[in-house]
Protein backbone atom coordinates (compact mmCIF):
# COMPACT_ATOMS: atom_id res chain seq x y z
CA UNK A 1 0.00 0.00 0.00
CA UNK A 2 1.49 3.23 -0.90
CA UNK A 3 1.54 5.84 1.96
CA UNK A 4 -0.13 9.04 0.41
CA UNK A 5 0.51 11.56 2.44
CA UNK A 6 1.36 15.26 1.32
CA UNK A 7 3.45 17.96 3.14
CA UNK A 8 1.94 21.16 2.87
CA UNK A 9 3.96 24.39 3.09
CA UNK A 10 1.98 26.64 5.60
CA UNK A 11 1.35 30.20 3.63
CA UNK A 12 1.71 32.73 6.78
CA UNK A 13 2.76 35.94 4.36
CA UNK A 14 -1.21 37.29 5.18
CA UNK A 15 -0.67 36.78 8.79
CA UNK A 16 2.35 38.34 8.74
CA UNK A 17 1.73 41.57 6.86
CA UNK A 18 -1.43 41.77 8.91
CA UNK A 19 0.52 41.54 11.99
CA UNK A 20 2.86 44.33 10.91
CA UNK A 21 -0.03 46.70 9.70
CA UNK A 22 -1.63 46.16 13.13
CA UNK A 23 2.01 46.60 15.17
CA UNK A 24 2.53 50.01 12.78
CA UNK A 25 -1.00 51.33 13.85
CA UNK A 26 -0.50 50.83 17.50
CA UNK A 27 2.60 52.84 17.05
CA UNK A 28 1.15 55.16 15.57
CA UNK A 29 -1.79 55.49 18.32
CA UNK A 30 0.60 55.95 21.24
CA UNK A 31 3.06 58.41 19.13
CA UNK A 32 0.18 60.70 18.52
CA UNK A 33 -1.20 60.45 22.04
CA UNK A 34 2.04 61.44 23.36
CA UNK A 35 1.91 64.53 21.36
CA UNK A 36 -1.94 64.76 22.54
CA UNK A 37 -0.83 64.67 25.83
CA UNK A 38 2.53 67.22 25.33
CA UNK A 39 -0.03 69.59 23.50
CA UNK A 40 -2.13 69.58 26.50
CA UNK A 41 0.26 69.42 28.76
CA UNK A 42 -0.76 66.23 30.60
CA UNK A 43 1.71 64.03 32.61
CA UNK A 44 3.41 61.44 30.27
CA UNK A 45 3.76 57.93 31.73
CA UNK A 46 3.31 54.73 30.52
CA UNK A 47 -0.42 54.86 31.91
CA UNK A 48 -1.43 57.67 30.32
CA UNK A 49 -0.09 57.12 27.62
CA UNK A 50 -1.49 53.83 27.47
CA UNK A 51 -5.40 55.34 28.24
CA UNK A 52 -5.12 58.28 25.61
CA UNK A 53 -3.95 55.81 23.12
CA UNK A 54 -6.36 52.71 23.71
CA UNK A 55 -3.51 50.67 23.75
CA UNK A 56 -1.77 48.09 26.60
CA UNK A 57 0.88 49.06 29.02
CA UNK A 58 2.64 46.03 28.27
CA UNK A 59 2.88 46.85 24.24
CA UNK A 60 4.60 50.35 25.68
CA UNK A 61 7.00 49.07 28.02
CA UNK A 62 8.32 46.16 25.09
CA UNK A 63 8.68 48.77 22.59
CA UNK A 64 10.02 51.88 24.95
CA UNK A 65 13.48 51.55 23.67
CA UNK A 66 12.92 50.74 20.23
CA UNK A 67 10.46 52.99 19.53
CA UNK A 68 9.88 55.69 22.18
CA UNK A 69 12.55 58.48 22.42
CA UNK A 70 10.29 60.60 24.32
CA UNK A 71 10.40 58.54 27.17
CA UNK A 72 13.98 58.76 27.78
CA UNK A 73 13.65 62.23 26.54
CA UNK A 74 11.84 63.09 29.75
CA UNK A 75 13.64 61.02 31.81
CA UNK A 76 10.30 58.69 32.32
CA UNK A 77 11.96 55.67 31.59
CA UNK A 78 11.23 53.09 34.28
CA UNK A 79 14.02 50.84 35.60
CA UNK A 80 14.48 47.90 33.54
CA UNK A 81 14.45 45.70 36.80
CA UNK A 82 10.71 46.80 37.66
CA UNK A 83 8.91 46.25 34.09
CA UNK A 84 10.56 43.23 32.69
CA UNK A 85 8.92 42.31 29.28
CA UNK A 86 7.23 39.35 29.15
CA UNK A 87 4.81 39.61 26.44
CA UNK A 88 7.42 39.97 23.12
């Protein structure tokens, strides 16, 4: 009996795009709620920024140093002891 089986190559190039439209949206959120909040001149943390920007705390503190200058700008950047990413 022959064995019939067939390896398919999973197709992930959707999922991936869509993934990187998403991540590129959030980013955008929180960079224009930190200019919200600099405009108004709100406190900037991660919470409010987080709140203004409908976005987690957790997606701020894993992209803080790749993405948010203004953080460490302001000196608001929170020991890396304390927030330890665990969702990246």
């Amino acid at each position: 009996m022959k064995d019939s089986t067939k390896q398919w190559q999973r197709n992930t190039d959707g999922l991936r795009s869509n993934a990187q439209r998403k991540a590129e949206a959030t980013r955008q959120r929180a960079e224009a709620a930190i200019a919200q909040l600099i405009k108004e001149q709100r406190p900037i943390n991660f919470q409010t920024v987080a709140r203004a920007a409908g976005i987690s705390t957790a997606w701020l503190y894993c992209q803080r140093q790749q993405t948010f200058d203004p953080f460490r700008q302001l000196e608001m950047d929170p020991p890396e002891s304390r927030f330890p990413c665990c969702y990246c």
